[in-house]
N, C-alpha and C. Protein backbone atom coordinates (compact mmCIF):
# COMPACT_ATOMS: atom_id res chain seq x y z
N UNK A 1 -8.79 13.46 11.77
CA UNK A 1 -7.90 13.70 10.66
C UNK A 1 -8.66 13.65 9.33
N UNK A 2 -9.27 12.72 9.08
CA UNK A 2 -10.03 12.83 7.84
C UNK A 2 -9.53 11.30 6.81
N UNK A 3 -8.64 10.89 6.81
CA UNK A 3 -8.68 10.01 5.28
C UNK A 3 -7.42 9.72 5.39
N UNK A 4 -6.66 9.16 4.42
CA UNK A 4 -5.60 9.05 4.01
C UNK A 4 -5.13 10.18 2.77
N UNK A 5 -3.84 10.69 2.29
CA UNK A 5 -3.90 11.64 1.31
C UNK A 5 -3.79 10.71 0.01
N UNK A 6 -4.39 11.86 -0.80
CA UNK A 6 -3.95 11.63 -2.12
C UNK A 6 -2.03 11.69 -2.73
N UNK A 7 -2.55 11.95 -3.73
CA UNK A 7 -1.08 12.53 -4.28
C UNK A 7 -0.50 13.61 -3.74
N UNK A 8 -1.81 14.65 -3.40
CA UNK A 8 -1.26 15.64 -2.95
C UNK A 8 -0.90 16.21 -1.72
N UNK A 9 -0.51 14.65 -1.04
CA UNK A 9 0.24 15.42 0.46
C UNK A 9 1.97 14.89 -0.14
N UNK A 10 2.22 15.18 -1.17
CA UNK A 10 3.73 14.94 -1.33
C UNK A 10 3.70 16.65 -0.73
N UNK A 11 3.05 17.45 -0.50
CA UNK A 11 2.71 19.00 -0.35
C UNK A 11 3.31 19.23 0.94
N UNK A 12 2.97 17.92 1.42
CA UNK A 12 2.57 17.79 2.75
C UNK A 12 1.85 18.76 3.89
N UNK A 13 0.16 18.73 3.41
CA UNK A 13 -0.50 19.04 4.20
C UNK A 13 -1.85 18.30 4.22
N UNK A 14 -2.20 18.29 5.55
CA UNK A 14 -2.84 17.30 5.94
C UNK A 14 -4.64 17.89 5.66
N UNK A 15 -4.57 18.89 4.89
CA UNK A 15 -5.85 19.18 4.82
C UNK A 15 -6.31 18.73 3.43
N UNK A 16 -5.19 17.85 2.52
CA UNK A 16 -5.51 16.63 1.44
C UNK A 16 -6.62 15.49 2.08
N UNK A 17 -6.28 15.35 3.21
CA UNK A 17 -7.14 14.17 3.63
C UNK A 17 -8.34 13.82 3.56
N UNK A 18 -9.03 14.93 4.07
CA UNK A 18 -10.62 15.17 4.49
C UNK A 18 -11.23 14.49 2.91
N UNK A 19 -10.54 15.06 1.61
CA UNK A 19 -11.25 14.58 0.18
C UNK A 19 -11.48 13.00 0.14
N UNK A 20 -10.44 12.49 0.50
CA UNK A 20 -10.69 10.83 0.60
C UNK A 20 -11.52 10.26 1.27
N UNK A 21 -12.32 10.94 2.23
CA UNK A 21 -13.65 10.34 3.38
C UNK A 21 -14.41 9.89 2.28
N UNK A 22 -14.73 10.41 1.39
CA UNK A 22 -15.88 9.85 0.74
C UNK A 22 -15.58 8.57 -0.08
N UNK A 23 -15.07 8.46 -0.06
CA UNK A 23 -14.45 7.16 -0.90
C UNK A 23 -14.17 6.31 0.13
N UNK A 24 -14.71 6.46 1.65
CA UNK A 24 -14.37 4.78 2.76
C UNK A 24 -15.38 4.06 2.37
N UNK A 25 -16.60 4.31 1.50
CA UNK A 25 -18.00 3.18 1.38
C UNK A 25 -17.39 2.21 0.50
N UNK A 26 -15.91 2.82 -0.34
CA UNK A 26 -16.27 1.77 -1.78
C UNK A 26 -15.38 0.55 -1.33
N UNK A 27 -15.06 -0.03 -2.16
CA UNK A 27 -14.65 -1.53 -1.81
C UNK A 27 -13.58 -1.75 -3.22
N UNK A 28 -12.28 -2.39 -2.84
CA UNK A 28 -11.17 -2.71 -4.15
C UNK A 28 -10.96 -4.36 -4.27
N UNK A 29 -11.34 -4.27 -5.70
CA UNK A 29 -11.28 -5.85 -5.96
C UNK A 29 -10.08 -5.85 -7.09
N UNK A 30 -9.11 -6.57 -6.29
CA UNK A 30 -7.63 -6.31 -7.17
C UNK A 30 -7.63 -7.27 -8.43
N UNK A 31 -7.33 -6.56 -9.68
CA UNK A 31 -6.45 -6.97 -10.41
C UNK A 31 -6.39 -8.34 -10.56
N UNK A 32 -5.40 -8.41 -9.73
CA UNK A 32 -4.45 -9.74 -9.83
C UNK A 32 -5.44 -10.89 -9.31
N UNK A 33 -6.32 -10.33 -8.26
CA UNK A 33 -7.02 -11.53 -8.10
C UNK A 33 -8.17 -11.95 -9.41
N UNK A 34 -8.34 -11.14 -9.96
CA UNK A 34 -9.52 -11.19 -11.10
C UNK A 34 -8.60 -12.26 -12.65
N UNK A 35 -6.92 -11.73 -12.22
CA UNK A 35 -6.19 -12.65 -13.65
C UNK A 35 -5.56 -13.66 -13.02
N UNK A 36 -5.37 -13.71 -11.91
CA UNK A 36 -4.89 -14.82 -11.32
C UNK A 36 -5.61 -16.07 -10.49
N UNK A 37 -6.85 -16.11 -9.99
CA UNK A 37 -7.43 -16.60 -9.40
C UNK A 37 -6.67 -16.89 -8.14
N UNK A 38 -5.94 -16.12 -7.42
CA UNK A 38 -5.86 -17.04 -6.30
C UNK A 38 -6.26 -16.58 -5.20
N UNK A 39 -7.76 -15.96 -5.05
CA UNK A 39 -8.67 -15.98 -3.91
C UNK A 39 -9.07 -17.28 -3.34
N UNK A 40 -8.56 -18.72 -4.33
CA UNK A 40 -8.60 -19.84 -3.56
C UNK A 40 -7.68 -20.45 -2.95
N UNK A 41 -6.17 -19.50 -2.74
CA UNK A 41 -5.30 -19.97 -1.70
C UNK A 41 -5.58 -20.00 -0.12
N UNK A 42 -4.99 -20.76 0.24
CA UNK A 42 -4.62 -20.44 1.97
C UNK A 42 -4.18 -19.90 2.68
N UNK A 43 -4.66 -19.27 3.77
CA UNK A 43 -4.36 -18.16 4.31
C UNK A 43 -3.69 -18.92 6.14
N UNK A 44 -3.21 -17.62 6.63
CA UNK A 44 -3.09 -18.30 7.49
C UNK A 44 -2.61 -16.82 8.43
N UNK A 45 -2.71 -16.38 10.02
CA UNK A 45 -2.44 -15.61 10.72
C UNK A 45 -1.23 -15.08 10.59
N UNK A 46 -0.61 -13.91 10.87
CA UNK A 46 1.01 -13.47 10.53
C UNK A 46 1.81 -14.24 12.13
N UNK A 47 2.66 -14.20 11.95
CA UNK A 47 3.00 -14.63 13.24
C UNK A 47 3.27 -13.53 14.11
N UNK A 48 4.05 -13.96 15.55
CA UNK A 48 4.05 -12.94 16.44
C UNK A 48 4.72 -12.07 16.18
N UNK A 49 5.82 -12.08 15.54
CA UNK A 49 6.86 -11.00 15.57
C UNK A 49 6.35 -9.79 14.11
N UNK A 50 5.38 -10.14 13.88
CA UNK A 50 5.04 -9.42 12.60
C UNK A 50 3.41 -8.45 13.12
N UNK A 51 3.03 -9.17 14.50
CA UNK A 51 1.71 -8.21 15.21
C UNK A 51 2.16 -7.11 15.62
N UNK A 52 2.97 -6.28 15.94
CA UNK A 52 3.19 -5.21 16.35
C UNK A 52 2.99 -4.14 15.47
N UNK A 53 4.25 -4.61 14.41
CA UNK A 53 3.62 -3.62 13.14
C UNK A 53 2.35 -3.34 12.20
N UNK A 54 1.99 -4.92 12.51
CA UNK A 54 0.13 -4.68 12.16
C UNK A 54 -0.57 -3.94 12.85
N UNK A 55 -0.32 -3.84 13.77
CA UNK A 55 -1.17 -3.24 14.97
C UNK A 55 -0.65 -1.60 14.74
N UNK A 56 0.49 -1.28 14.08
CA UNK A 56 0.49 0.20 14.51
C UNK A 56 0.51 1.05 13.19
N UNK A 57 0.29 -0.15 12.63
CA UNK A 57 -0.40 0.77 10.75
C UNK A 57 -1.44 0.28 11.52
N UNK A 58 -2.31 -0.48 11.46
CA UNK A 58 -3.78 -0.16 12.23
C UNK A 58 -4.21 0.59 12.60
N UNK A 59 -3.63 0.91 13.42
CA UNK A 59 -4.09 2.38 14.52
C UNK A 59 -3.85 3.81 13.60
N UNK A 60 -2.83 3.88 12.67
CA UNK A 60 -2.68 4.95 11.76
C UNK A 60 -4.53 5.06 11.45
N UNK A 61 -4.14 4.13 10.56
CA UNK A 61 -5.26 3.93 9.36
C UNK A 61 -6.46 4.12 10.37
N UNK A 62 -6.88 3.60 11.31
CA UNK A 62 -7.81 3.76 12.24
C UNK A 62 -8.15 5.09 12.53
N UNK A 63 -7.48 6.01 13.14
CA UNK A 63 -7.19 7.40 13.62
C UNK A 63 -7.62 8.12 11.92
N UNK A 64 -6.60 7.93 11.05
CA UNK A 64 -7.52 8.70 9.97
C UNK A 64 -8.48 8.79 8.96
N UNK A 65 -9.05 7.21 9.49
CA UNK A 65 -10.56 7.24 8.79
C UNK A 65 -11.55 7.47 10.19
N UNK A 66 -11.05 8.33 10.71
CA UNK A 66 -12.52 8.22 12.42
C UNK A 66 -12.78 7.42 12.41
N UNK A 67 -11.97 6.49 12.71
CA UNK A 67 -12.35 5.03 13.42
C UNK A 67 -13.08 3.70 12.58
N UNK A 68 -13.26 4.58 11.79
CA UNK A 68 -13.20 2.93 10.47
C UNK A 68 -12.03 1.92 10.94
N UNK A 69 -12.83 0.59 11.04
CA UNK A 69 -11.74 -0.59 11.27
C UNK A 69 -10.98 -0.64 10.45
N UNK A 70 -9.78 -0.96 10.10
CA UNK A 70 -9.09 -1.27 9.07
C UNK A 70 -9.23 -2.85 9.19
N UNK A 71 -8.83 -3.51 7.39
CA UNK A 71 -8.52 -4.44 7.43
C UNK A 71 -7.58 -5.19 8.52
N UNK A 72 -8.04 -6.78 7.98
CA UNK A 72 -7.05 -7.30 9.15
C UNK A 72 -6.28 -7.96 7.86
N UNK A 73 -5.22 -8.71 8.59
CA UNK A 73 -3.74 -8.97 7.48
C UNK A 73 -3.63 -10.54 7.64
N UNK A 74 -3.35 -10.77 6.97
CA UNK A 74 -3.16 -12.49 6.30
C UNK A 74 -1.90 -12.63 6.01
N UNK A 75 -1.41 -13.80 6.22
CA UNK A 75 -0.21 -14.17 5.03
C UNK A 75 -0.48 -15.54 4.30
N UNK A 76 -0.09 -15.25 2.84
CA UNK A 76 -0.60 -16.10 1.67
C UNK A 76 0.55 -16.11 1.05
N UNK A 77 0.81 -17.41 -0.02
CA UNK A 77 1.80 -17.50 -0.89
C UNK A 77 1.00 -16.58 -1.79
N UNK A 78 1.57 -15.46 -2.59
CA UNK A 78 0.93 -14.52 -3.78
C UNK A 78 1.76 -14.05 -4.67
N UNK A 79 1.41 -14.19 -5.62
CA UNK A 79 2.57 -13.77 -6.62
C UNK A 79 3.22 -12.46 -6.60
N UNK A 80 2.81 -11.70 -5.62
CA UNK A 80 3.66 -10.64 -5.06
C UNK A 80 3.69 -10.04 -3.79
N UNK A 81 4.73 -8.88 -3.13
CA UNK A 81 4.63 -8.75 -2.40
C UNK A 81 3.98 -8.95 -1.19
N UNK A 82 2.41 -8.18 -1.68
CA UNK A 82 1.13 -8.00 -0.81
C UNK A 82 0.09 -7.57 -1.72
N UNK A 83 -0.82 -8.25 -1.14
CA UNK A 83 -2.25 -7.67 -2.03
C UNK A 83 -3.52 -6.83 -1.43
N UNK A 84 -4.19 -6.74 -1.72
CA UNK A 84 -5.35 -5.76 -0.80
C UNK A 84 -6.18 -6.36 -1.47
N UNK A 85 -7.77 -7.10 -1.01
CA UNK A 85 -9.16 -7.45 -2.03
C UNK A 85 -10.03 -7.43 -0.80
N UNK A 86 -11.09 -7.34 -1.53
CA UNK A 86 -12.33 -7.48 -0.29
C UNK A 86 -12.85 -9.16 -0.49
N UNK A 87 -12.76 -10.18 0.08
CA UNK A 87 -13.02 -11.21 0.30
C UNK A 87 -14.32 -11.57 0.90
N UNK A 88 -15.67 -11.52 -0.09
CA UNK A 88 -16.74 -12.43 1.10
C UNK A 88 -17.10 -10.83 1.71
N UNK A 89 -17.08 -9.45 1.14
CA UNK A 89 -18.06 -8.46 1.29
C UNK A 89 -17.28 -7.62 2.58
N UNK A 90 -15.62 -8.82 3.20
CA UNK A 90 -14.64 -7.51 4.08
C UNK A 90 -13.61 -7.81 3.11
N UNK A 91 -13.03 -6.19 3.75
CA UNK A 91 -11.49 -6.01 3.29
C UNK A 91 -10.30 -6.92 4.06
N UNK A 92 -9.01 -7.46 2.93
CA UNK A 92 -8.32 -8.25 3.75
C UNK A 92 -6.98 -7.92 2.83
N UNK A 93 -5.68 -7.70 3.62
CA UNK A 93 -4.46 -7.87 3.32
C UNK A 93 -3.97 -8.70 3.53
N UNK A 94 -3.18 -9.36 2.11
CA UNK A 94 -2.45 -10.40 2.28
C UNK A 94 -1.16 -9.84 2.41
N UNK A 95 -0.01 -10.79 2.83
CA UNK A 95 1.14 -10.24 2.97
C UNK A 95 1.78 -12.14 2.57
N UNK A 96 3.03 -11.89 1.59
CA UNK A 96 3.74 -13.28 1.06
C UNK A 96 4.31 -13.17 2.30
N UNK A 97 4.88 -14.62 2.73
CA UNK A 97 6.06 -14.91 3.85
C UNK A 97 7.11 -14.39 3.89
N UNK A 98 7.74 -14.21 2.70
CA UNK A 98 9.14 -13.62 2.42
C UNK A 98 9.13 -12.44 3.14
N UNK A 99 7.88 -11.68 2.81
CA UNK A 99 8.27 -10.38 3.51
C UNK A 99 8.42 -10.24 4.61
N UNK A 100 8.07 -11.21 5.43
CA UNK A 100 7.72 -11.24 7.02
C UNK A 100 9.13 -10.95 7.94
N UNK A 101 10.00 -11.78 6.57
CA UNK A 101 11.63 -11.78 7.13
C UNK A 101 12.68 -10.28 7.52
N UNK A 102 11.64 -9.78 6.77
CA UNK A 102 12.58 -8.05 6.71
C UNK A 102 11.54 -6.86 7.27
N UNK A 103 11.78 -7.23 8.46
CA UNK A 103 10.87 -5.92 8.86
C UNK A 103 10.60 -4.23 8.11
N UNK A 104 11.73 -3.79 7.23
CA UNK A 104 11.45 -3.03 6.58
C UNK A 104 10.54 -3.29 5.36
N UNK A 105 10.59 -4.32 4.86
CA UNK A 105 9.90 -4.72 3.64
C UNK A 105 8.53 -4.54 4.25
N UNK A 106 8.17 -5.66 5.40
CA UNK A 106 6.47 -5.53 6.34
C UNK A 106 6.11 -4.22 5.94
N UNK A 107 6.69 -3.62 6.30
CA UNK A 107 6.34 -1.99 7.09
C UNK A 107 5.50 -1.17 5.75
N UNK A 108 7.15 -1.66 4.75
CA UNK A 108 6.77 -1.08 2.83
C UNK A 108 5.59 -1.31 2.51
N UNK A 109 5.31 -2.25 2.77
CA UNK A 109 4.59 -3.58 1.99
C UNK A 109 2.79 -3.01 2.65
N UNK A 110 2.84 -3.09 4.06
CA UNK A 110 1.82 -2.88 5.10
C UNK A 110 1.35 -1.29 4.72
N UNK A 111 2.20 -0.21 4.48
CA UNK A 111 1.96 0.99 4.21
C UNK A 111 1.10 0.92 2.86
N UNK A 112 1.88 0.22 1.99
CA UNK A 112 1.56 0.24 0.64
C UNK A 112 -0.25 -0.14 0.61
N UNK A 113 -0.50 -1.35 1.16
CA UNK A 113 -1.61 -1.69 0.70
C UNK A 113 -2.66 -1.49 1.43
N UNK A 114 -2.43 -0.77 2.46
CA UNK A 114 -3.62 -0.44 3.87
C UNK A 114 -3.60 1.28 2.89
N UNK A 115 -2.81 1.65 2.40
CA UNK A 115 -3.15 2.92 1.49
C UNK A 115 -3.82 2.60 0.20
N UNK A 116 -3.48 1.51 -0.59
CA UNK A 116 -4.98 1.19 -1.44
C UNK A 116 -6.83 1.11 -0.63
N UNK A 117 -6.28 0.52 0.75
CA UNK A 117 -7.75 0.62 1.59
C UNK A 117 -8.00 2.41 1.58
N UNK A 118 -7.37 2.68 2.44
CA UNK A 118 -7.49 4.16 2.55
C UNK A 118 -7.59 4.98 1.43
N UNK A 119 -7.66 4.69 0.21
CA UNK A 119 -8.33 5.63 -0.76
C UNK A 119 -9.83 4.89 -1.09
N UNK A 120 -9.92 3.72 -1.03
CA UNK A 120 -10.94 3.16 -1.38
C UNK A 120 -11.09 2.66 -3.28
N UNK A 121 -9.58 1.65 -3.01
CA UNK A 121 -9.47 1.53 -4.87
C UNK A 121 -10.37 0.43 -4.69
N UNK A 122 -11.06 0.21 -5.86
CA UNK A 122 -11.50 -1.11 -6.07
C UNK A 122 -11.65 -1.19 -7.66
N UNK A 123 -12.74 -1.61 -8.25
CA UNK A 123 -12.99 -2.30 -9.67
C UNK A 123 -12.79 -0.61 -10.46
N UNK A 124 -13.08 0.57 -10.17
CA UNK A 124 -12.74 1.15 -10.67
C UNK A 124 -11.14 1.89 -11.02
N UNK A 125 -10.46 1.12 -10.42
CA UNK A 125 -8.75 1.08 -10.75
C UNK A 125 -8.90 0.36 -11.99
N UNK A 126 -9.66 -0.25 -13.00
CA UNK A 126 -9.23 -1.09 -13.89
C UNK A 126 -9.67 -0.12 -14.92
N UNK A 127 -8.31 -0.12 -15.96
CA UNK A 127 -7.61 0.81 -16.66
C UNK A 127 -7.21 1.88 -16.46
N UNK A 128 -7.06 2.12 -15.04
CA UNK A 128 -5.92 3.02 -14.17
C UNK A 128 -4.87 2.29 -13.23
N UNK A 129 -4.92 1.10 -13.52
CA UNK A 129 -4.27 0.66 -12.13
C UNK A 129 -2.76 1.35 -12.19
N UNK A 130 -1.83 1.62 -13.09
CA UNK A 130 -0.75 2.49 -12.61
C UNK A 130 -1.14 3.74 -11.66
N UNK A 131 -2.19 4.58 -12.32
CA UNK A 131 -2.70 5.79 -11.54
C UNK A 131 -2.85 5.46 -9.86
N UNK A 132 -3.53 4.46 -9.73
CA UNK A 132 -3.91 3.47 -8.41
C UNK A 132 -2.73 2.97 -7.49
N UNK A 133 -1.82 2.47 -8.61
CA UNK A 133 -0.31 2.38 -7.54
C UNK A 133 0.17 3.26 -7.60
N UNK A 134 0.32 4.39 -8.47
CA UNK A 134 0.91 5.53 -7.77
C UNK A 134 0.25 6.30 -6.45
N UNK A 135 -1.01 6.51 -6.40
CA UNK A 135 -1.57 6.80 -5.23
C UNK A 135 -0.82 6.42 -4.32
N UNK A 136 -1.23 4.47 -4.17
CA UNK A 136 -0.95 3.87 -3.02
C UNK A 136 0.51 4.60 -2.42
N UNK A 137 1.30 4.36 -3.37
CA UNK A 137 3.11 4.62 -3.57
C UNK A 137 3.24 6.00 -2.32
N UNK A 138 2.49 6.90 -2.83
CA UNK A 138 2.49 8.07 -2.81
C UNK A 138 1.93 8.31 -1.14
N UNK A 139 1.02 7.56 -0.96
CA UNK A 139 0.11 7.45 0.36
C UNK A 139 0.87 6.96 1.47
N UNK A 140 1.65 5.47 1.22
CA UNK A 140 1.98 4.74 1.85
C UNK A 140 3.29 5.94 2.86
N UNK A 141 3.96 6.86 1.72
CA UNK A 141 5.13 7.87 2.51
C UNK A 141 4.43 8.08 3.48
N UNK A 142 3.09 8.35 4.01
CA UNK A 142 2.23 9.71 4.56
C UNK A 142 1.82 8.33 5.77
N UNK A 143 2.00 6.83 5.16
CA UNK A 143 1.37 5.98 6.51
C UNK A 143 2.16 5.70 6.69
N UNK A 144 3.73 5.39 6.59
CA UNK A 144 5.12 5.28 7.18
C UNK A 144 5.77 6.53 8.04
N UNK A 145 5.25 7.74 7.66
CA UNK A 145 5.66 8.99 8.41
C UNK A 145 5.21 9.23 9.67
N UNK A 146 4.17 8.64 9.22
CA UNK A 146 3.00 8.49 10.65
C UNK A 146 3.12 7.81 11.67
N UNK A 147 3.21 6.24 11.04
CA UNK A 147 3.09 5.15 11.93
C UNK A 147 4.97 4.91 12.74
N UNK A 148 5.36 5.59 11.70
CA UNK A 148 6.85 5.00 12.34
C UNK A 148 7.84 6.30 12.02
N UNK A 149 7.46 7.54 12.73
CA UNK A 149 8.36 8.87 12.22
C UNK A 149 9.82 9.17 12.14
N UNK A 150 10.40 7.91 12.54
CA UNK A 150 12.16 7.86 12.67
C UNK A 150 12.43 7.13 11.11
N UNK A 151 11.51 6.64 10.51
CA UNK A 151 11.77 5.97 9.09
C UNK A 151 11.76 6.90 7.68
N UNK A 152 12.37 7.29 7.13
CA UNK A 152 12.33 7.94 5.89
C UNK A 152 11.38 7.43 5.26
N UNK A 153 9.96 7.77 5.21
CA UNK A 153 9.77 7.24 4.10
C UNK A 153 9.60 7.36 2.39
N UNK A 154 9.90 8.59 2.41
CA UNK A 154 10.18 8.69 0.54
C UNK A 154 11.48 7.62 0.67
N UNK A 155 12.44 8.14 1.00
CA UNK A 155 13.46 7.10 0.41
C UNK A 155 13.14 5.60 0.72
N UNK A 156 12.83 5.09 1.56
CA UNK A 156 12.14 3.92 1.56
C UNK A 156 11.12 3.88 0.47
N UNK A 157 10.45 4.17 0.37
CA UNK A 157 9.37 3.61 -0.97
C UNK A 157 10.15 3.91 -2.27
N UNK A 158 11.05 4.76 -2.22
CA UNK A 158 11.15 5.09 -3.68
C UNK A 158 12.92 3.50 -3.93
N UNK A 159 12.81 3.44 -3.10
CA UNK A 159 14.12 2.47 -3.08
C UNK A 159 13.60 1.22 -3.15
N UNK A 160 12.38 0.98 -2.75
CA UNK A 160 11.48 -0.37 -2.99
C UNK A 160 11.18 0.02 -4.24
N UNK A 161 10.38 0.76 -4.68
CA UNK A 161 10.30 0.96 -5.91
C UNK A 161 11.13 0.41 -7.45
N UNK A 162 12.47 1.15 -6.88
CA UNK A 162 13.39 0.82 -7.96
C UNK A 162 13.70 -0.23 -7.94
N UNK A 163 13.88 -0.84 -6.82
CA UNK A 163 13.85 -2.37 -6.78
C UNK A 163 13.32 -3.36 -7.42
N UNK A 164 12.12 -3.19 -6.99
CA UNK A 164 10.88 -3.70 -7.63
C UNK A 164 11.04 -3.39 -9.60
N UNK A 165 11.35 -2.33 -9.95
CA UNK A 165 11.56 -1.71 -11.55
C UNK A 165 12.53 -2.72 -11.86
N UNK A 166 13.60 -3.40 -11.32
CA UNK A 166 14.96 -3.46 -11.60
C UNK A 166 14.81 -5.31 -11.64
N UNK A 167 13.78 -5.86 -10.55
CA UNK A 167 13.47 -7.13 -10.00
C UNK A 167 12.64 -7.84 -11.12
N UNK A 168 12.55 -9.22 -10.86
CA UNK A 168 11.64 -9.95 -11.94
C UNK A 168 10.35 -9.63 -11.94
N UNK A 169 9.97 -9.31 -11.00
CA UNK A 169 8.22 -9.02 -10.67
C UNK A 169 8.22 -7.54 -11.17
N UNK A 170 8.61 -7.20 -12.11
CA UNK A 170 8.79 -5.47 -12.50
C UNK A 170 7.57 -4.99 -12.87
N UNK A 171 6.55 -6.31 -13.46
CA UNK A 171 5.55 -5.87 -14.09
C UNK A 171 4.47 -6.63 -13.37
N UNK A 172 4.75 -7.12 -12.63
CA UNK A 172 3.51 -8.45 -12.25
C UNK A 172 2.33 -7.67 -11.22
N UNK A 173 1.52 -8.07 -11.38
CA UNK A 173 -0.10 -7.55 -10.28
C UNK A 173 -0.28 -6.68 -10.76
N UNK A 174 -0.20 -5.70 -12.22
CA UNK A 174 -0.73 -4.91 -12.90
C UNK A 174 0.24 -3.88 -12.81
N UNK A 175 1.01 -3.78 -12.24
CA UNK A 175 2.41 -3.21 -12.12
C UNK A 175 2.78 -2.63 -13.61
N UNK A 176 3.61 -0.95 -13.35
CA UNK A 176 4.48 -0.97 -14.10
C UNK A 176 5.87 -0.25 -13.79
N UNK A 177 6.52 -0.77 -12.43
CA UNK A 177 7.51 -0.49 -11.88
C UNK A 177 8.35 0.28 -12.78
N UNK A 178 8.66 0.44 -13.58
CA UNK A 178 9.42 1.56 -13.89
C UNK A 178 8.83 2.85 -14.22
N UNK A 179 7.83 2.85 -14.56
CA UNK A 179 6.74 4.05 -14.46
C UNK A 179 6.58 4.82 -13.03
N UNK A 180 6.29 3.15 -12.51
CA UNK A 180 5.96 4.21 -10.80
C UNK A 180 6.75 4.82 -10.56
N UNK A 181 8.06 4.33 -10.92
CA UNK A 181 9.11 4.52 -10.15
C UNK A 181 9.71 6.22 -10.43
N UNK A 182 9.68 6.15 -11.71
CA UNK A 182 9.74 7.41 -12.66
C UNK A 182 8.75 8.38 -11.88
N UNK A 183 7.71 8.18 -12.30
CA UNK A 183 6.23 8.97 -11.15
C UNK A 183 6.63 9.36 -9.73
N UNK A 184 7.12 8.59 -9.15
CA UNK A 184 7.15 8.65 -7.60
C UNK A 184 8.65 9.51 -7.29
N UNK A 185 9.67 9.21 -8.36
CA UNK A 185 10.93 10.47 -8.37
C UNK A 185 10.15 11.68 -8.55
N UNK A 186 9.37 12.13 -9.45
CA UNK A 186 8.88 13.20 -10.51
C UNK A 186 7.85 13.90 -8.81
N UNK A 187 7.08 12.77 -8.40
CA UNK A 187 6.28 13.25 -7.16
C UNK A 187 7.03 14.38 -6.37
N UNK A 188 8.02 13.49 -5.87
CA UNK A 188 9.30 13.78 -4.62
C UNK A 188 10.08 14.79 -5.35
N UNK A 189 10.74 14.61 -6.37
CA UNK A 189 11.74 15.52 -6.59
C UNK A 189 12.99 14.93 -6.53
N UNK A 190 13.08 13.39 -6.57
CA UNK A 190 14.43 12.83 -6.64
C UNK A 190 15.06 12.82 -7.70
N UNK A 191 16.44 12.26 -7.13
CA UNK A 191 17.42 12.29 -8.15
C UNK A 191 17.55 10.69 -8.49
N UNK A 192 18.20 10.22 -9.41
CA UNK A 192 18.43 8.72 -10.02
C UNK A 192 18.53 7.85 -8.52
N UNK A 193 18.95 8.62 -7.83
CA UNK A 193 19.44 7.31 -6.60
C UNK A 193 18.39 7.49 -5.27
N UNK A 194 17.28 8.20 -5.40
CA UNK A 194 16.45 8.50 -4.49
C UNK A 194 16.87 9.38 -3.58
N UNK A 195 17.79 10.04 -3.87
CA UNK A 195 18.30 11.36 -3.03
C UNK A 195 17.40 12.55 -3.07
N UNK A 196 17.69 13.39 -2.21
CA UNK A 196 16.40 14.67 -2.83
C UNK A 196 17.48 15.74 -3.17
């Protein structure tokens, strides 16, 4: 397959992909961990009921980097959702507990930031990081379509989205949820309520 897409498989075609190969060497050092320090929290394994869906964004992400490992997934208290950083020279996703509870959220959440891996954001997202979550935003449709093809995923992301715009964390981890959110209608072609 080649990569994960850019922006431009809202097109949806899969010959966006192949451009992102070159970008599997680089490495993303988030944001939030650079203003927040909390690369010195505790981590700890997801539990069982949350390995399945790790395992089958895995295998996405696996299949379209030719077999590049993907990160493996953590859960951490974090001041948001989920994070993506390279820790100690590997890549690692965190995922907060909360999310663990709503299997749709996992899925959001798991798409979202295994698609920051799959473009290969790192230190050069800083003074793009909206540009950077829109990618992810944008990507994550294309690793939810994939990994789980009975799930909508524009309307799923774009409904997390607004959420997220509407929620206290609107701005937090470099975020600017109502932008994305705006961006990611404008992508798709939605209407106010994520309809197409």
């Amino acid at each position: 397959m080649g990569g994960v897409p850019g922006a431009a498989c809202a097109t949806g075609g899969d010959g966006d992909m192949a451009r992102v190969k070159k970008c599997r060497g680089m490495k993303w050092l988030s944001v939030a961990m650079v203003v927040t320090g909390c690369a010195a929290l505790s981590s700890t394994a997801p539990p069982p009921e949350a390995l399945q869906p790790i395992a089958e964004v895995r295998a996405t992400m696996k299949q379209a980097t030719n077999g590049v490992e993907p990160p493996q997934v953590l859960v951490q208290e974090i001041p948001g959702a989920g994070m993506y950083e390279i820790r100690n020279g590997v890549p690692v996703i965190y995922i907060h507990p909360w999310v663990l509870r709503n299997p749709l959220a996992l899925r959001i959440v798991l798409a979202h930031e295994f698609s920051h891996w799959g473009h290969g954001h790192d230190w050069r997202c800083q003074g793009r990081i909206h540009e950077c979550e829109h990618e992810a935003n944008v990507s994550a449709v294309w690793v939810i379509q994939r990994t789980w093809p009975r799930l909508d995923g524009i309307y799923l992301l774009c409904t997390w989205i607004k959420g997220t715009a509407q929620g206290a964390q609107a701005n937090s981890m470099g975020h600017n949820s109502q932008w994305e959110y705006e961006q990611f209608r404008a992508q798709f072609q939605l209407g106010e309520n994520c309809k197409r």
